[in-house]
N, C-alpha and C. Protein backbone atom coordinates (compact mmCIF):
# COMPACT_ATOMS: atom_id res chain seq x y z
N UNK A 1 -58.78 190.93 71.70
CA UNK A 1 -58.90 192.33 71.37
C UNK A 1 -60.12 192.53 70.48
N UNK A 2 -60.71 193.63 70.98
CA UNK A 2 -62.03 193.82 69.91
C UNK A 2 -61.59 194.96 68.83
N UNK A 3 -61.73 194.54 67.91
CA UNK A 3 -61.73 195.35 66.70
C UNK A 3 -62.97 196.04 66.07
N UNK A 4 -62.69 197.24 65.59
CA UNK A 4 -64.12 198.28 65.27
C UNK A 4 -64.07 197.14 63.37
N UNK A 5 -65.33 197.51 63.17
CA UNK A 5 -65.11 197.21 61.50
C UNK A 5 -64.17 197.26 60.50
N UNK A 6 -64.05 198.39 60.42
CA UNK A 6 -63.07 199.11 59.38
C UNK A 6 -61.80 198.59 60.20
N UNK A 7 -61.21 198.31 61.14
CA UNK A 7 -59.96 197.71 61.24
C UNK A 7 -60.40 196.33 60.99
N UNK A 8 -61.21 195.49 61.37
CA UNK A 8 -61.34 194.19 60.75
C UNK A 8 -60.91 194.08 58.81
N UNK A 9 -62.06 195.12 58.92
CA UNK A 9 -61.82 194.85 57.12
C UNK A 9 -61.07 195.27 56.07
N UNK A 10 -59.89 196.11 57.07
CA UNK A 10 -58.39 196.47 57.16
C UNK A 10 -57.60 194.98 57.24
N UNK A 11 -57.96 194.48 58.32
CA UNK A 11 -57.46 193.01 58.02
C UNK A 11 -57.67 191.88 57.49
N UNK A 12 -59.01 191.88 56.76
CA UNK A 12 -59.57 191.26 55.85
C UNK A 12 -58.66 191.41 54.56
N UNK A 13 -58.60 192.39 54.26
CA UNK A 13 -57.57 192.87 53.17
C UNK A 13 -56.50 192.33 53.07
N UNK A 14 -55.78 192.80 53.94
CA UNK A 14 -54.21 192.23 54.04
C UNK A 14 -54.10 190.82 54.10
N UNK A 15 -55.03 190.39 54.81
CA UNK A 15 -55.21 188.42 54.30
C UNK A 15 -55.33 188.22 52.92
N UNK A 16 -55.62 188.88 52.31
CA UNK A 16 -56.52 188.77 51.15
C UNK A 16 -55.41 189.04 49.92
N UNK A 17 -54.98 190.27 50.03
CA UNK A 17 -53.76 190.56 49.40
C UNK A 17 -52.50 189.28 49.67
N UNK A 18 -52.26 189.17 51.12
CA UNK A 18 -51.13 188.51 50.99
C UNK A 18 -51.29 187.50 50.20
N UNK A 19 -52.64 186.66 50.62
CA UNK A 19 -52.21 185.35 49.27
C UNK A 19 -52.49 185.22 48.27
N UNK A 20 -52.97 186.23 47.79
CA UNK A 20 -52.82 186.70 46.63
C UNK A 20 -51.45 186.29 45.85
N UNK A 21 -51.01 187.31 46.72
CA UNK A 21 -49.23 188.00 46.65
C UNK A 21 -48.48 186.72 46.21
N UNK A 22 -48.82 185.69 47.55
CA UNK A 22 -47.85 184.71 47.95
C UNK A 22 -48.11 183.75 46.57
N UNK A 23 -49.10 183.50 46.29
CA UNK A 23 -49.80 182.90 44.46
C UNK A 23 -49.43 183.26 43.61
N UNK A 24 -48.87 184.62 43.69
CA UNK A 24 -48.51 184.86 42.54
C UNK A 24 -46.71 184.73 42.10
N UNK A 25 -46.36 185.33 43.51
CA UNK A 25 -44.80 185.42 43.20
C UNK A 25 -44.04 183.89 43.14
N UNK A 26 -44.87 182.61 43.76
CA UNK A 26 -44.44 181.36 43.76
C UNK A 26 -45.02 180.62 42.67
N UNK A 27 -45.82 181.41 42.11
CA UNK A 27 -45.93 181.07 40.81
C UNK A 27 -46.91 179.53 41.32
N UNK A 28 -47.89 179.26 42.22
CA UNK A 28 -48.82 178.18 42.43
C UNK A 28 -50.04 178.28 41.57
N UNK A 29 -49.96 177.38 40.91
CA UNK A 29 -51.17 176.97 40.11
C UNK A 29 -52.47 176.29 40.72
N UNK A 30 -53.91 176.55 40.03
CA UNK A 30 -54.89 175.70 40.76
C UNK A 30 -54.35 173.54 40.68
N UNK A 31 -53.71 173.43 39.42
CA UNK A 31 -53.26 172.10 39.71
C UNK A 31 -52.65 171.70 40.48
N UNK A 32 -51.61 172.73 41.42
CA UNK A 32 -50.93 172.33 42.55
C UNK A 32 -51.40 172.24 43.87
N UNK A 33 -52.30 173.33 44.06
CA UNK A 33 -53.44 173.00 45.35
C UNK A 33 -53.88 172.13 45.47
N UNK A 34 -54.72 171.21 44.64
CA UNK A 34 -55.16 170.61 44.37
C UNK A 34 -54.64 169.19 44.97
N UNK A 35 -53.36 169.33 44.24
CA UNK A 35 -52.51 167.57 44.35
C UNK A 35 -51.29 167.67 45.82
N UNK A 36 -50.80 168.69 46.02
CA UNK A 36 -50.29 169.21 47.22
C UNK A 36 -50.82 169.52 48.64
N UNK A 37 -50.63 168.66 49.49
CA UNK A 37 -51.48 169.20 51.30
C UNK A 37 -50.81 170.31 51.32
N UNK A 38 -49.50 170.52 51.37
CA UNK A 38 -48.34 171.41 51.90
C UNK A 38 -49.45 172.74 51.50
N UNK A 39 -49.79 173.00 50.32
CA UNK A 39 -50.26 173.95 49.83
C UNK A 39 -52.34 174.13 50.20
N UNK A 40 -52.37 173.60 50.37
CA UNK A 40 -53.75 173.34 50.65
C UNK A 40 -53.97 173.82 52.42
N UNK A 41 -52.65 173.65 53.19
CA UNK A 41 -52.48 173.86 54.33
C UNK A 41 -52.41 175.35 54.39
N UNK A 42 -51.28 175.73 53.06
CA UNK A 42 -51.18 176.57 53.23
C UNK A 42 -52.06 178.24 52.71
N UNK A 43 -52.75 177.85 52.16
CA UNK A 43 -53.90 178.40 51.52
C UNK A 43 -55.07 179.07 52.71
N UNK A 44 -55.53 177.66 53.47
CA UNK A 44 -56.70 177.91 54.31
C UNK A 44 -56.47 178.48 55.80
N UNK A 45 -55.38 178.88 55.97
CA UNK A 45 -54.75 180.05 56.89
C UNK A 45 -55.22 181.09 56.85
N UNK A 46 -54.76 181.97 55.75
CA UNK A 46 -55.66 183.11 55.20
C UNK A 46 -56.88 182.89 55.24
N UNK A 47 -57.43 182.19 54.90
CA UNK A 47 -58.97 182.18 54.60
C UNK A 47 -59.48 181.56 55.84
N UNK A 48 -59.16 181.12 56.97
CA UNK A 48 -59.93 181.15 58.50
C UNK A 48 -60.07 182.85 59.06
N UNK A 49 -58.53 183.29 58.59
CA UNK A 49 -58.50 184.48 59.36
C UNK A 49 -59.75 185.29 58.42
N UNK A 50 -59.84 185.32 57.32
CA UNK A 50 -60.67 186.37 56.65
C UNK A 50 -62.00 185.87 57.09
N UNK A 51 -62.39 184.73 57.03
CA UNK A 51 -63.52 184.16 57.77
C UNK A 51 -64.14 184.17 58.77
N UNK A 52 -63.18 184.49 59.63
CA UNK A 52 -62.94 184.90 60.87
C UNK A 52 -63.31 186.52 61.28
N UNK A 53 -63.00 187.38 60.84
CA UNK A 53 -62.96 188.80 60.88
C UNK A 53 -64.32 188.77 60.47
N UNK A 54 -65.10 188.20 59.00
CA UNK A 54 -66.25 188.36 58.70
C UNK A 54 -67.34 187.97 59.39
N UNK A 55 -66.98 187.15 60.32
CA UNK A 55 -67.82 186.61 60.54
C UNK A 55 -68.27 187.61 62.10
N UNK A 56 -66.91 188.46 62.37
CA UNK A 56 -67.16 189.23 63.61
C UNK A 56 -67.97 190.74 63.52
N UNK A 57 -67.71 190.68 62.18
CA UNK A 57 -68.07 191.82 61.49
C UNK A 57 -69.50 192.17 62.48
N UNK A 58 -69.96 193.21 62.34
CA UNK A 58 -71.27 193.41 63.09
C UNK A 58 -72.39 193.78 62.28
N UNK A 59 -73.60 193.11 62.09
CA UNK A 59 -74.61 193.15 61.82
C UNK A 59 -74.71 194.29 60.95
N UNK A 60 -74.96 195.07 61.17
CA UNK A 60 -75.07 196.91 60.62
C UNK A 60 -73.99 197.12 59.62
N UNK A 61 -72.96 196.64 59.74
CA UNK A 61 -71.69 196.78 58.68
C UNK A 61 -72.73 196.03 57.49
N UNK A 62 -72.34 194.59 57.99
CA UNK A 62 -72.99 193.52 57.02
C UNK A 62 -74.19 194.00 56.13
N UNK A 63 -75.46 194.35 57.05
CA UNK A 63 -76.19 195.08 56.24
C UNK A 63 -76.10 196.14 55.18
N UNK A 64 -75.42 197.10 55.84
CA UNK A 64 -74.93 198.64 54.78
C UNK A 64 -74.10 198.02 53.46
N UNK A 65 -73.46 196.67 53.58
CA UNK A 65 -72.98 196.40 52.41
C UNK A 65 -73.68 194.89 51.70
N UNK A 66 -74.56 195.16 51.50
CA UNK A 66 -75.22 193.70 51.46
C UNK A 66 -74.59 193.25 49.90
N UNK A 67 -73.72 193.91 48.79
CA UNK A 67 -73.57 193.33 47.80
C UNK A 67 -72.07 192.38 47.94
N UNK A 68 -71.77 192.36 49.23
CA UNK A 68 -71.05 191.03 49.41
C UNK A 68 -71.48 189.78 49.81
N UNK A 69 -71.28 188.96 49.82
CA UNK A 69 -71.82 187.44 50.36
C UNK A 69 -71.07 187.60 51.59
N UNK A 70 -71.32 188.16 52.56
CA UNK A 70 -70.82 187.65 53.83
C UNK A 70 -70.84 186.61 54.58
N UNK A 71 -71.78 186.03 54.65
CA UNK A 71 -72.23 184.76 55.07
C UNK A 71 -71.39 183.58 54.47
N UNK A 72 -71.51 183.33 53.05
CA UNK A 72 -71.12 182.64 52.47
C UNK A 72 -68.74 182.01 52.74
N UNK A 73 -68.74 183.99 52.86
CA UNK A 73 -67.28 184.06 53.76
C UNK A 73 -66.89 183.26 54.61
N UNK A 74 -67.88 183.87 55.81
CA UNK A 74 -67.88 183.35 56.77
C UNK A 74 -68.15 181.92 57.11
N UNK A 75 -69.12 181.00 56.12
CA UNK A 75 -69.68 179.78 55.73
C UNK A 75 -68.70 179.18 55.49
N UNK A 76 -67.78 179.75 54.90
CA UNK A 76 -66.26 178.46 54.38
C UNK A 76 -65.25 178.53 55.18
N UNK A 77 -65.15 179.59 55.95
CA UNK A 77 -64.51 179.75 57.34
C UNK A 77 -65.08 178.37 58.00
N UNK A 78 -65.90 178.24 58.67
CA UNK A 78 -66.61 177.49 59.22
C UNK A 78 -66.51 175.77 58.93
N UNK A 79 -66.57 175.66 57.36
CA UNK A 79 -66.56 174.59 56.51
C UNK A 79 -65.15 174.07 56.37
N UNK A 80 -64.28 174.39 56.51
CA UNK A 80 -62.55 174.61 56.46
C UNK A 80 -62.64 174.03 58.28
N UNK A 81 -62.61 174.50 58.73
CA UNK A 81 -62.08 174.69 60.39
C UNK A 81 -63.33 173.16 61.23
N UNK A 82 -64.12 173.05 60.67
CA UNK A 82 -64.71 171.79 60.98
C UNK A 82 -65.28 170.82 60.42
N UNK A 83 -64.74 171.13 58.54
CA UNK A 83 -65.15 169.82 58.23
C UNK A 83 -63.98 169.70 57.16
N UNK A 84 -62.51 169.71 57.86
CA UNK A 84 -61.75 170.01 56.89
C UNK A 84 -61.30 169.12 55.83
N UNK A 85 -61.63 167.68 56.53
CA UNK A 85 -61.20 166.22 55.72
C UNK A 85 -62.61 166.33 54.61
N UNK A 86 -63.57 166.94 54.92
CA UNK A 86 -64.50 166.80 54.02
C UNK A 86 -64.08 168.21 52.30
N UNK A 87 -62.86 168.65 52.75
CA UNK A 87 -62.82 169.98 51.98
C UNK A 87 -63.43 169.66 50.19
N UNK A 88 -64.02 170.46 49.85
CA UNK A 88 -63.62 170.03 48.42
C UNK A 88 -62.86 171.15 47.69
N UNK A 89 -61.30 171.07 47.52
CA UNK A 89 -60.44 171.47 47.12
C UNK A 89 -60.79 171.91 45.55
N UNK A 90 -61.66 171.65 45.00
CA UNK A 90 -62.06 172.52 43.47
C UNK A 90 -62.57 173.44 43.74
N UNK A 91 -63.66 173.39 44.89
CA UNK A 91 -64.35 174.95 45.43
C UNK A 91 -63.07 175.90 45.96
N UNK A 92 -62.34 175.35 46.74
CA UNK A 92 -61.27 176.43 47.15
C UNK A 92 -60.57 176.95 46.09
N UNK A 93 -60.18 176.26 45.12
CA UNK A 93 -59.22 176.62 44.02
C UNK A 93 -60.12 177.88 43.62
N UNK A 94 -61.57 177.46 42.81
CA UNK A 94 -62.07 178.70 43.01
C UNK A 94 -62.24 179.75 43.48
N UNK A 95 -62.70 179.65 44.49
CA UNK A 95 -62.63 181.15 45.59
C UNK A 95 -61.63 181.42 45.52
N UNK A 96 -60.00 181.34 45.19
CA UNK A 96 -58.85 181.42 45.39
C UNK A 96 -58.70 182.35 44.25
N UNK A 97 -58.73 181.37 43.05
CA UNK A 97 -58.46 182.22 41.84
C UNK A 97 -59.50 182.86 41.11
N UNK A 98 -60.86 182.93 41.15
CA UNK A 98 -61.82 183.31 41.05
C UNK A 98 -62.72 184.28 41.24
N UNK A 99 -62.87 184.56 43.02
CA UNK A 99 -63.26 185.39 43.70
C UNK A 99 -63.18 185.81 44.89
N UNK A 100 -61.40 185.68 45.19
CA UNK A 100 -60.60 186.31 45.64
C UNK A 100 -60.37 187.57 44.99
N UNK A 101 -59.78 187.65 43.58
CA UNK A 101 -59.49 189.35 43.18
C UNK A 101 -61.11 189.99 43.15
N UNK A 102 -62.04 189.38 42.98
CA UNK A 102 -63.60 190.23 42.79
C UNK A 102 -63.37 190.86 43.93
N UNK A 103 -63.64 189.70 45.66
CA UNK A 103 -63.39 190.44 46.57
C UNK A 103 -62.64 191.20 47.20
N UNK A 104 -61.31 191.40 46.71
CA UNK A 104 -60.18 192.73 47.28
C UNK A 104 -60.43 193.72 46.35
N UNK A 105 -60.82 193.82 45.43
CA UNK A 105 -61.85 195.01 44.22
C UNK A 105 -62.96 195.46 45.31
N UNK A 106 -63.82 194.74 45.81
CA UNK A 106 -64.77 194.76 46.54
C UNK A 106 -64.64 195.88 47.82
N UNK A 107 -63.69 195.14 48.47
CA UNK A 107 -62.90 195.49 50.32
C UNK A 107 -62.53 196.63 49.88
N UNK A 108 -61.22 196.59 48.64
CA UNK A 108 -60.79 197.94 48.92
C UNK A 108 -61.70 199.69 48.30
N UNK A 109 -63.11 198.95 47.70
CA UNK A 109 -63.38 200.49 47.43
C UNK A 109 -64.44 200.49 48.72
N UNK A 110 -65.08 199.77 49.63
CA UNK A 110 -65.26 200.17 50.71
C UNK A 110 -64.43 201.31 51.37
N UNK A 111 -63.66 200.54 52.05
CA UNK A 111 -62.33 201.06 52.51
C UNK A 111 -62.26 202.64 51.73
N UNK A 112 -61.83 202.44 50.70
CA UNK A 112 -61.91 204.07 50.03
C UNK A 112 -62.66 205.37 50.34
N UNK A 113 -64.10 204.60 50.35
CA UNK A 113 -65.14 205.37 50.46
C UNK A 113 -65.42 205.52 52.09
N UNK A 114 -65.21 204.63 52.89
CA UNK A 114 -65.35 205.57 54.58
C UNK A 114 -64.39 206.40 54.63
């Protein structure tokens, strides 16, 4: 199914939120990602799909918002899904707890503003 932008980055969101969500209410720490596959498995789910959507995103979107790193999104999408034994699990913890909430701050005042 092809998706217009704004429903992609409708679902960018909701990836984004959920594990958020799911981090917070289970109460997972960056030390547990870390030392846990179970969780590490379960982490980079969300983040193919958001990777995924960004990366479908179309040119002209990407541009009109250039103060996101899209690429970089889409780059760990990529980095996850084919070099996953190579992961380095401190970078994810980051993006996780780091700049994950920057980017749903980010998504959702897009979103606002179309």
């Amino acid at each position: 199914m092809k998706y217009s932008d704004e429903q992609r980055l409708e679902k960018i969101l909701n990836y984004a939120l959920r594990l958020q969500d799911y981090i917070s209410e289970k109460n997972i720490t960056k030390e547990k990602i870390l030392e846990e596959i179970e969780l590490q498995w379960l982490v980079t789910t969300p983040l193919y799909n958001i990777g995924e959507h960004v990366y479908n995103l179309s040119k002209e979107y990407k541009e009109s918002h250039k103060n996101i790193e899209w690429n970089m999104i889409a780059g760990l999408r990529h980095r996850l899904v084919h070099d996953y034994e190579g992961t380095n699990w401190n970078i994810i913890v980051e993006v996780i707890f780091e700049e994950l909430p920057i980017f749903i701050e980010q998504i959702q005042k897009i979103l606002e503003n179309e």
